[in-house]
N, C-alpha and C. Protein backbone atom coordinates (compact mmCIF):
# COMPACT_ATOMS: atom_id res chain seq x y z
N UNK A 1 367.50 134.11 7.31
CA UNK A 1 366.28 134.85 7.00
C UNK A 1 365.34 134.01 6.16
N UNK A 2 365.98 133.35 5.45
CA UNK A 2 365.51 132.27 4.55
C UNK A 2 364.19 131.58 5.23
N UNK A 3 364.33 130.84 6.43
CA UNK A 3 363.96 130.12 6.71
C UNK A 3 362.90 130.66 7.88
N UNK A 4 363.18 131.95 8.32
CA UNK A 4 361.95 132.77 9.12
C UNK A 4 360.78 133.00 7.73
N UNK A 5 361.15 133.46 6.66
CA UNK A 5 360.00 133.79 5.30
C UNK A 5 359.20 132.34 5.45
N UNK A 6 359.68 131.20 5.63
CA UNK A 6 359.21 129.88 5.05
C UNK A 6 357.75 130.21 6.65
N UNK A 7 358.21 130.89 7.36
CA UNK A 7 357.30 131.22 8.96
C UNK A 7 356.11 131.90 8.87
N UNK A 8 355.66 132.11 7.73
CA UNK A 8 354.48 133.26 7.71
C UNK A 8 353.42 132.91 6.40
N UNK A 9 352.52 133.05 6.98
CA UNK A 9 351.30 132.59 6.44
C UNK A 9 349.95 133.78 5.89
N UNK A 10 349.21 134.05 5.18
CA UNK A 10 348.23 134.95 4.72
C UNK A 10 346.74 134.10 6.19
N UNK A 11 346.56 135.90 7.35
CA UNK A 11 345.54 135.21 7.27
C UNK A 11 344.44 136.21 7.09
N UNK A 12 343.25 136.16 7.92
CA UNK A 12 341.82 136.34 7.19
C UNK A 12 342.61 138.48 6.72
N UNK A 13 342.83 139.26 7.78
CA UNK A 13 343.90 140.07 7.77
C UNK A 13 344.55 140.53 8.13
N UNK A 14 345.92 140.57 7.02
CA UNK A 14 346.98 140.71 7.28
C UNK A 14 347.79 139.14 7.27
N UNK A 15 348.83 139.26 7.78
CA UNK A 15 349.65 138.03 7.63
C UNK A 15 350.41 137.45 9.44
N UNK A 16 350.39 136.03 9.68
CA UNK A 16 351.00 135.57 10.50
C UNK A 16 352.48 135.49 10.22
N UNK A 17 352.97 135.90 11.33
CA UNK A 17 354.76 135.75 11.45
C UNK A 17 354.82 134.50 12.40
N UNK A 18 355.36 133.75 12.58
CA UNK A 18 355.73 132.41 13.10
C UNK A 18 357.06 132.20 14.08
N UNK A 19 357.87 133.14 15.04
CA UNK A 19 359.34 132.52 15.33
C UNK A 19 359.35 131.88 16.53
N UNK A 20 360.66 131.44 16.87
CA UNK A 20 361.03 130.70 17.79
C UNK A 20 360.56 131.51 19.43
N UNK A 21 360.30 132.66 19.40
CA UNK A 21 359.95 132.89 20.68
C UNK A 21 358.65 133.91 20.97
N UNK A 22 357.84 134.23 19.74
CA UNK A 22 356.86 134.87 20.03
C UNK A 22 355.89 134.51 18.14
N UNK A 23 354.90 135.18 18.39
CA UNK A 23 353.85 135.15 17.10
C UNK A 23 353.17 136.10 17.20
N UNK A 24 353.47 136.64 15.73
CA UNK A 24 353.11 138.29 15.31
C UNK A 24 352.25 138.31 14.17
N UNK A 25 351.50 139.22 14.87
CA UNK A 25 349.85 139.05 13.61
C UNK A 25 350.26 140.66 13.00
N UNK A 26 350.27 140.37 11.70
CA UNK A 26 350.74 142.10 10.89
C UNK A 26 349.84 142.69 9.91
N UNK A 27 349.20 143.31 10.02
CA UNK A 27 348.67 144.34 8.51
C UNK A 27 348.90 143.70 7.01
N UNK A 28 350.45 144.14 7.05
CA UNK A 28 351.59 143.50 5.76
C UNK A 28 352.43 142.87 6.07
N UNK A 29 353.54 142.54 5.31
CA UNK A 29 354.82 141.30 5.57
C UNK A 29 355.85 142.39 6.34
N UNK A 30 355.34 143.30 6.64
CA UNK A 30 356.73 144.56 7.19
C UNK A 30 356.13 144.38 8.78
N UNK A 31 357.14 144.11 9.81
CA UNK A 31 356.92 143.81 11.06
C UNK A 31 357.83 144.66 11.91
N UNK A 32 358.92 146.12 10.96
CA UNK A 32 359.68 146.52 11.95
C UNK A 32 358.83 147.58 12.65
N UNK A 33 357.40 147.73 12.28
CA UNK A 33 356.65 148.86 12.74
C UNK A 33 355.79 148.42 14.13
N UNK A 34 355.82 147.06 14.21
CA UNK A 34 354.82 146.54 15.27
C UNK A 34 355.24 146.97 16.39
N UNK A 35 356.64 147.11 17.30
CA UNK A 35 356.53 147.62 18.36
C UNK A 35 355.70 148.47 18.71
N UNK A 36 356.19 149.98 17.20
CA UNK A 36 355.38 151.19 17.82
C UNK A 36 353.65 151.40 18.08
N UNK A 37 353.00 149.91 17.51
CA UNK A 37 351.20 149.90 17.63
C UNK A 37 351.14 149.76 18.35
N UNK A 38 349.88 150.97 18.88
CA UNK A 38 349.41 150.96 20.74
C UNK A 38 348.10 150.50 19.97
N UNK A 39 348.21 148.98 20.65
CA UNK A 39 346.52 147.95 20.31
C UNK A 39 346.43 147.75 22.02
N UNK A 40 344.87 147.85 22.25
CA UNK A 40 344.79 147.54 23.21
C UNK A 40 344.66 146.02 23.27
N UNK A 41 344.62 144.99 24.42
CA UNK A 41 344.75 143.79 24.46
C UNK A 41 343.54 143.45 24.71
N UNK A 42 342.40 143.58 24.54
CA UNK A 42 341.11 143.13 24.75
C UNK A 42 339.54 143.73 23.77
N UNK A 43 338.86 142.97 24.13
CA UNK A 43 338.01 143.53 23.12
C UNK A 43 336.82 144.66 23.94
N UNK A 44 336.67 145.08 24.99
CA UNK A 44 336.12 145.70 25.87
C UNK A 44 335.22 146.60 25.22
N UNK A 45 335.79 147.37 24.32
CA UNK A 45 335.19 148.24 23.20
C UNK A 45 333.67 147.91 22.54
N UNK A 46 334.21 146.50 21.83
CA UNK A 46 333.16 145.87 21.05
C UNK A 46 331.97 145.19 22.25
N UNK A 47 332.99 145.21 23.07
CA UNK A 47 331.76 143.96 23.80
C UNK A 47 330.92 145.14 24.61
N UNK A 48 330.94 146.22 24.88
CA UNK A 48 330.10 147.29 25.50
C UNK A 48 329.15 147.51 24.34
N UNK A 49 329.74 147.87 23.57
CA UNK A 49 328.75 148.12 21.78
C UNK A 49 327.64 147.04 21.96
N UNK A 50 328.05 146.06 21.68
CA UNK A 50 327.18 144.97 21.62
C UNK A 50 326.37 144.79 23.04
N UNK A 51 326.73 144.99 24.28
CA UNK A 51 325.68 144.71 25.44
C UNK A 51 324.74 146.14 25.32
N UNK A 52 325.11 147.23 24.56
CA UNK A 52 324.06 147.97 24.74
C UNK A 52 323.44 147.98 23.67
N UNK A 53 323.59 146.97 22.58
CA UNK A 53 322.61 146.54 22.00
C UNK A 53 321.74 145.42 22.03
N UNK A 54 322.28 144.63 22.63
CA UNK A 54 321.59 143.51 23.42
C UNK A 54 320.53 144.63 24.75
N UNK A 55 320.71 145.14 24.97
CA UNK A 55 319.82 145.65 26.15
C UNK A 55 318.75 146.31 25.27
N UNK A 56 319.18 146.85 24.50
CA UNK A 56 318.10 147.81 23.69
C UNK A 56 317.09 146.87 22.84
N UNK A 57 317.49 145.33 22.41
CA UNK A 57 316.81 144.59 21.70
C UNK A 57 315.62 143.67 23.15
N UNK A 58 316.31 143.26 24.22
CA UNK A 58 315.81 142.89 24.93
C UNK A 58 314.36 143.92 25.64
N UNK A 59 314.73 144.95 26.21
CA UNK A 59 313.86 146.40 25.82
C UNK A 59 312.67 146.19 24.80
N UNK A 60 313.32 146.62 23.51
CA UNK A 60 312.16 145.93 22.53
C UNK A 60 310.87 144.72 22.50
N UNK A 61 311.79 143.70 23.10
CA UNK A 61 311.08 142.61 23.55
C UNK A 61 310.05 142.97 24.45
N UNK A 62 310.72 143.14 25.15
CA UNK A 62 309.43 143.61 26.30
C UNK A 62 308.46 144.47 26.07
N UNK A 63 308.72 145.61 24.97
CA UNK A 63 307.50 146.83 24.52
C UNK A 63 306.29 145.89 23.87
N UNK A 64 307.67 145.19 22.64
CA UNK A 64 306.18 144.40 21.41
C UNK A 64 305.73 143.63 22.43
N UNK A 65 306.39 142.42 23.36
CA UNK A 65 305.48 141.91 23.94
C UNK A 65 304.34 142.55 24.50
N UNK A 66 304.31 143.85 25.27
CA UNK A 66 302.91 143.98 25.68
C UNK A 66 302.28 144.50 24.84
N UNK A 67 302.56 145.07 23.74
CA UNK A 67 301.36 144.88 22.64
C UNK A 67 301.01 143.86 21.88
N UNK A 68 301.31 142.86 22.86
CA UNK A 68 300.98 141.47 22.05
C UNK A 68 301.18 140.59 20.70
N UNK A 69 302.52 141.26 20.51
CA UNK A 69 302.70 140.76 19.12
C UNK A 69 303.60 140.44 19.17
N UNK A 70 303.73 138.80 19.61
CA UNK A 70 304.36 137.68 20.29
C UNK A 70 305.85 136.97 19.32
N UNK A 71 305.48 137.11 18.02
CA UNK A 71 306.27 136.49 17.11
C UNK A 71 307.80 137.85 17.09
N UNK A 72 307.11 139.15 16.81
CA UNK A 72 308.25 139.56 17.08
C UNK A 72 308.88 140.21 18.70
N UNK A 73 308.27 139.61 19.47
CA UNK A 73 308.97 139.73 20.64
C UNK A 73 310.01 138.53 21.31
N UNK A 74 309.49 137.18 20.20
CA UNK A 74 310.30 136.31 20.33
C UNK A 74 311.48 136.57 19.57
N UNK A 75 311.45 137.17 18.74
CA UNK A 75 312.52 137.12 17.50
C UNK A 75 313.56 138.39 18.47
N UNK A 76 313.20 139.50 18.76
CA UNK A 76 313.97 140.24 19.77
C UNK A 76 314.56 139.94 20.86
N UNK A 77 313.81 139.09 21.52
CA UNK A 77 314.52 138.40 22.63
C UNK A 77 315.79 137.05 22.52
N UNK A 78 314.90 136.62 21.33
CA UNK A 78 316.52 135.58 21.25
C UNK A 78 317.48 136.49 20.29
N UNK A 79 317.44 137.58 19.43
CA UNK A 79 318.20 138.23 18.96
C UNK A 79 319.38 138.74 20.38
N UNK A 80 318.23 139.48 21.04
CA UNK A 80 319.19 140.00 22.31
C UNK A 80 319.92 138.82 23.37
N UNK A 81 318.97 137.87 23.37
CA UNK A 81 320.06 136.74 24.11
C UNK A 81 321.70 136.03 23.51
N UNK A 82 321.18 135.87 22.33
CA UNK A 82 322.30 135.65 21.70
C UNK A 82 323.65 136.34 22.06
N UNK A 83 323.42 138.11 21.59
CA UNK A 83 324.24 138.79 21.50
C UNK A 83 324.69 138.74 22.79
N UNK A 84 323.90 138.57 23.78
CA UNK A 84 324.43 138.25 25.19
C UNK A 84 325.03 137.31 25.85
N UNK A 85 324.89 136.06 25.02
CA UNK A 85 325.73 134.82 25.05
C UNK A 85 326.75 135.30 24.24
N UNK A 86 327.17 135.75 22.98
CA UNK A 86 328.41 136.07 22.60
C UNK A 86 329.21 137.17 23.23
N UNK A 87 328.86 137.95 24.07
CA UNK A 87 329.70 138.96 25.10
C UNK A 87 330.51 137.77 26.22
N UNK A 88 329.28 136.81 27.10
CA UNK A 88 329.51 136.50 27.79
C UNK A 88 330.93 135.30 27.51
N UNK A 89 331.11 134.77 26.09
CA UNK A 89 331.75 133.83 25.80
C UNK A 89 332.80 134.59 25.14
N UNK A 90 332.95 135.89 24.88
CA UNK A 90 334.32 136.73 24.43
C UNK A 90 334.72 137.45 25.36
N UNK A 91 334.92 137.21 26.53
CA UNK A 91 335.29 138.02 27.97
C UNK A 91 336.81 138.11 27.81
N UNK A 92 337.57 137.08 27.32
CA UNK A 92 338.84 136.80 27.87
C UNK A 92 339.28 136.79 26.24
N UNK A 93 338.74 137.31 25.37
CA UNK A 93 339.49 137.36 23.87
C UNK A 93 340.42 138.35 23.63
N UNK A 94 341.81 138.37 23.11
CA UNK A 94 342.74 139.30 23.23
C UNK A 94 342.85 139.62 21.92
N UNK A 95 343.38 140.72 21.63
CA UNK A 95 343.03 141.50 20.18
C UNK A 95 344.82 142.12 20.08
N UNK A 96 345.35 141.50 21.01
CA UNK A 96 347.12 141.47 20.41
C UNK A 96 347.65 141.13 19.60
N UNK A 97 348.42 142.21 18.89
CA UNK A 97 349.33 141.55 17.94
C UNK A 97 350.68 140.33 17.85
N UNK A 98 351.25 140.69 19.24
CA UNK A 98 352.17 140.02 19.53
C UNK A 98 351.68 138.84 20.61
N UNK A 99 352.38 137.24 20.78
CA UNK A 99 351.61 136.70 21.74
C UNK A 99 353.28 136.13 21.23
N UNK A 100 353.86 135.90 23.01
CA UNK A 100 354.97 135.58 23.13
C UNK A 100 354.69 133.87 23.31
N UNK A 101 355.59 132.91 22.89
CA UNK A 101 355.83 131.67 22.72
C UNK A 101 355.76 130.86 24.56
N UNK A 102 356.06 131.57 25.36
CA UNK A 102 356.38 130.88 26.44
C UNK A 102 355.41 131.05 27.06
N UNK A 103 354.42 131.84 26.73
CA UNK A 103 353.09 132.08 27.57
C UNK A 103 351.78 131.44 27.02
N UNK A 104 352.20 130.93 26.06
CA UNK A 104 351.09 129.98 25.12
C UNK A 104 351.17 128.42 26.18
N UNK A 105 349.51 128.40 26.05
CA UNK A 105 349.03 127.17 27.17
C UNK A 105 348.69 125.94 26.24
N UNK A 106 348.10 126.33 24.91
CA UNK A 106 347.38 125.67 24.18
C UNK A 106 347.28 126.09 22.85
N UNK A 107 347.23 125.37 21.95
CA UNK A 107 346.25 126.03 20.34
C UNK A 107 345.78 125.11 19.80
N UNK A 108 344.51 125.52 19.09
CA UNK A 108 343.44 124.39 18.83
C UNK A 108 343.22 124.87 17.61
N UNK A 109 343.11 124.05 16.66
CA UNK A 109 342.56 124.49 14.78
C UNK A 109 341.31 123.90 14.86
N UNK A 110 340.30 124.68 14.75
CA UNK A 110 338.96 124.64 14.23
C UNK A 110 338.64 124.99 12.82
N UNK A 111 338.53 123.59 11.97
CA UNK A 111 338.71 122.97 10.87
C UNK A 111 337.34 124.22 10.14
N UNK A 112 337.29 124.48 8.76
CA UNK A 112 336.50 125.14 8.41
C UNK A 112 335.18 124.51 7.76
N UNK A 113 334.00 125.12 7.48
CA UNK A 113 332.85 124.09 7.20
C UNK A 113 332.89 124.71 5.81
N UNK A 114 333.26 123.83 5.15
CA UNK A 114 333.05 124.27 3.48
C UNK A 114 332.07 125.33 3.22
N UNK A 115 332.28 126.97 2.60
CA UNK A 115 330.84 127.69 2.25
C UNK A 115 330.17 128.14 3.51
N UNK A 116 330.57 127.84 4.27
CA UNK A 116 329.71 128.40 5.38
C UNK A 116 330.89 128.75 6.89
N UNK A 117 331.93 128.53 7.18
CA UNK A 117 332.72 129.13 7.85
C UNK A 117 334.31 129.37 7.32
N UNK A 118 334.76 129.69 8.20
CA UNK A 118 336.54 130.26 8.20
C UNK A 118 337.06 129.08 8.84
N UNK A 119 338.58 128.31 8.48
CA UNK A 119 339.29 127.45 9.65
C UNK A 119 340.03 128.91 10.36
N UNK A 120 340.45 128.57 11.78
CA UNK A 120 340.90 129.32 12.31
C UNK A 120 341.84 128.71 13.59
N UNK A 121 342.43 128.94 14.46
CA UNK A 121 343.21 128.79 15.39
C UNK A 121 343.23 129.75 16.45
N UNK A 122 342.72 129.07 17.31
CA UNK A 122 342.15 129.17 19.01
C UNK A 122 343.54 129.33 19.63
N UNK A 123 344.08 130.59 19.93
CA UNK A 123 345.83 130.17 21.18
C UNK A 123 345.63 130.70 22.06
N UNK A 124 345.65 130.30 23.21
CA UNK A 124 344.96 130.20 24.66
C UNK A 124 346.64 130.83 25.04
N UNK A 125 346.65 131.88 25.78
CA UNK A 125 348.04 132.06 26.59
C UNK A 125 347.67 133.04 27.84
N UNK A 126 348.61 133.11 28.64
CA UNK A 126 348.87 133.86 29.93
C UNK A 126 348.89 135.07 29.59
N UNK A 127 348.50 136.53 29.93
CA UNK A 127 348.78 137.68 29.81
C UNK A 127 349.92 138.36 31.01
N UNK A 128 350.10 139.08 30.92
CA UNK A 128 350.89 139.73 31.57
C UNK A 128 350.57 139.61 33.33
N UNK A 129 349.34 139.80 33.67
CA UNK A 129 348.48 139.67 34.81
C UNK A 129 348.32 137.92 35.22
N UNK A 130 348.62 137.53 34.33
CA UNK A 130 348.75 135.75 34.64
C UNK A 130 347.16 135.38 34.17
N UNK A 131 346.47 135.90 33.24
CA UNK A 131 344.92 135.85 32.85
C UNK A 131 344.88 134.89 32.27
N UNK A 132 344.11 133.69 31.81
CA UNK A 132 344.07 133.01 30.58
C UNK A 132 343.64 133.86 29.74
N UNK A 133 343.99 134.01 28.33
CA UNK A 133 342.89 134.61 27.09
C UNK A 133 343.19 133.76 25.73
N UNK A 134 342.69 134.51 25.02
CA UNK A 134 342.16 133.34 23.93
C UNK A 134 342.58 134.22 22.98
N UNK A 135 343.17 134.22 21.63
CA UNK A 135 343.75 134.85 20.68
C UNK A 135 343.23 133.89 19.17
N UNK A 136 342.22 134.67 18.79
CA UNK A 136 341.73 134.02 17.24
C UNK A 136 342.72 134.35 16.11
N UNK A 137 343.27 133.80 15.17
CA UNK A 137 344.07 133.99 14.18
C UNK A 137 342.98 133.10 12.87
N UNK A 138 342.35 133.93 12.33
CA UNK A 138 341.31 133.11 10.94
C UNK A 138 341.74 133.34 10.05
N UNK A 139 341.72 132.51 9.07
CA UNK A 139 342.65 132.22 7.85
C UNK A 139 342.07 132.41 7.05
N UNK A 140 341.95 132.52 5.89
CA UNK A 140 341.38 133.19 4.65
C UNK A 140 340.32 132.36 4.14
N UNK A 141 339.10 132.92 3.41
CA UNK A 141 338.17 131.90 3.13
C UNK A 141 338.34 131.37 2.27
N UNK A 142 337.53 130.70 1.37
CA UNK A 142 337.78 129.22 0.58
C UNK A 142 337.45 130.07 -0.51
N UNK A 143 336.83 131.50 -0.94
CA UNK A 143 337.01 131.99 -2.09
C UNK A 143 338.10 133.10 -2.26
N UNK A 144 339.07 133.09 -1.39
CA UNK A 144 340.16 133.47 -1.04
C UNK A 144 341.45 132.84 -0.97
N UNK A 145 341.65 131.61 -2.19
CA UNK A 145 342.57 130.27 -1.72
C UNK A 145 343.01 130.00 -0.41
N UNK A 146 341.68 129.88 0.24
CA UNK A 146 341.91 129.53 2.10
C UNK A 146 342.09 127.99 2.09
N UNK A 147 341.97 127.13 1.29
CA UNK A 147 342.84 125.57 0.88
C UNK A 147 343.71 125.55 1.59
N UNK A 148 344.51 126.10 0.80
CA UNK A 148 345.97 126.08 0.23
C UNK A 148 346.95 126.73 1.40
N UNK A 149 346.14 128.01 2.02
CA UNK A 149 346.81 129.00 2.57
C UNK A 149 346.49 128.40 4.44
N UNK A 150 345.26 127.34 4.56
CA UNK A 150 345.47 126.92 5.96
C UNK A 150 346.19 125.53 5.64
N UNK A 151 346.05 124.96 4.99
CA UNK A 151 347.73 123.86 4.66
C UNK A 151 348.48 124.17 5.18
N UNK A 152 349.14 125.27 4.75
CA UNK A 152 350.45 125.99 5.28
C UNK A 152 350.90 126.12 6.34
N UNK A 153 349.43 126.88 6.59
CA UNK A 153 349.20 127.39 8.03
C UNK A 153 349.56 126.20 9.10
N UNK A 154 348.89 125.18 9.27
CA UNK A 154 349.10 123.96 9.57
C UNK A 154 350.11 123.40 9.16
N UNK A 155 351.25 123.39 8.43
CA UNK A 155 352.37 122.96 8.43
C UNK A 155 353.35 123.21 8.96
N UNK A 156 353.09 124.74 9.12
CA UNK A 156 354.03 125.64 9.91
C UNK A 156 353.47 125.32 11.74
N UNK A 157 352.38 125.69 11.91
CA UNK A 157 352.15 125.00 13.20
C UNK A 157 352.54 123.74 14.06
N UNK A 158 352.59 122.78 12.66
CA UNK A 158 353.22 121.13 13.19
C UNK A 158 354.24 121.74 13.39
N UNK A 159 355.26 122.14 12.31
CA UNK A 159 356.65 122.22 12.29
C UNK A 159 356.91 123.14 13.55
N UNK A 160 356.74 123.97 14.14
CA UNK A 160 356.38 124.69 15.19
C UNK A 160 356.45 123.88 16.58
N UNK A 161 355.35 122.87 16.65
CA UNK A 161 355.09 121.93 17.72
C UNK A 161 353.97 122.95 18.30
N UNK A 162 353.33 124.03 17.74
CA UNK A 162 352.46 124.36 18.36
C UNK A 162 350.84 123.32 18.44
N UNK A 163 350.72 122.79 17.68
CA UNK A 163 349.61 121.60 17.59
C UNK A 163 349.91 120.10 17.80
């Protein structure tokens, strides 16, 4: 047991579990409850939220534009494009807790920008349907001893062989 504790890391929330055949994202350090969470595996929810606000900003655009008041019809339209480039680039993001070890394709650490972002870890795996998706795990910020706590994180990953 010793040496599963040395497996788990603080991240942005809740805590990473680390074992030999799967990786479990938890609330708290108590993981005998995770079976019973019905999470759905995708973000479908958020990303409808957001396209019908992207439609409603784009909309906008188009009103101020014909009353000619150009500055904020630009500012609406790339507001709404944006949000529409971030739907289109979170299609395949999975919002699972559990992501089994043998279905992992890839994981990538995207290093954090001092003050201005989170480091985090990109794990690309197979779903059940044979899907690629993408599973974000972000680690705590830098006024949050996020140092110290993606060190770890990254140590446990080498030691892992997941990176």
């Amino acid at each position: 047991m010793n040496s599963e504790e040395n497996k788990i890391f603080k991240a942005k929330i809740g805590y990473c579990h680390v074992f030999n055949d799967k990786i479990i994202l938890s609330k708290d350090l108590n993981i005998d409850d995770i079976s019973k969470v019905v999470v759905s595996n995708n973000i479908n929810r958020v990303l409808i939220i957001y396209g019908l606000i992207s439609v409603f900003l784009l909309y906008k655009s188009y009103a101020v534009f014909i009353n000619k008041d150009y500055v904020f019809s630009l500012f609406f339209l790339s507001l709404g494009l944006y949000l529409f480039y971030g739907i289109i680039t979170s299609r395949n993001t999975s919002t699972t807790p559990i992501v089994f070890r043998n279905s992992i394709e890839k994981v990538v650490f995207i290093k954090a920008k001092p003050f201005l972002t989170r480091a985090y870890f990109e794990i690309y795996f197979n779903d059940e349907n044979n899907i690629l998706n993408k599973r974000l795990i972000m680690l705590p910020s830098s006024f949050s001893n996020g140092k110290s706590e993606t060190e770890k994180a990254l140590k446990i990953f080498k030691e892992e062989n997941l990176i």
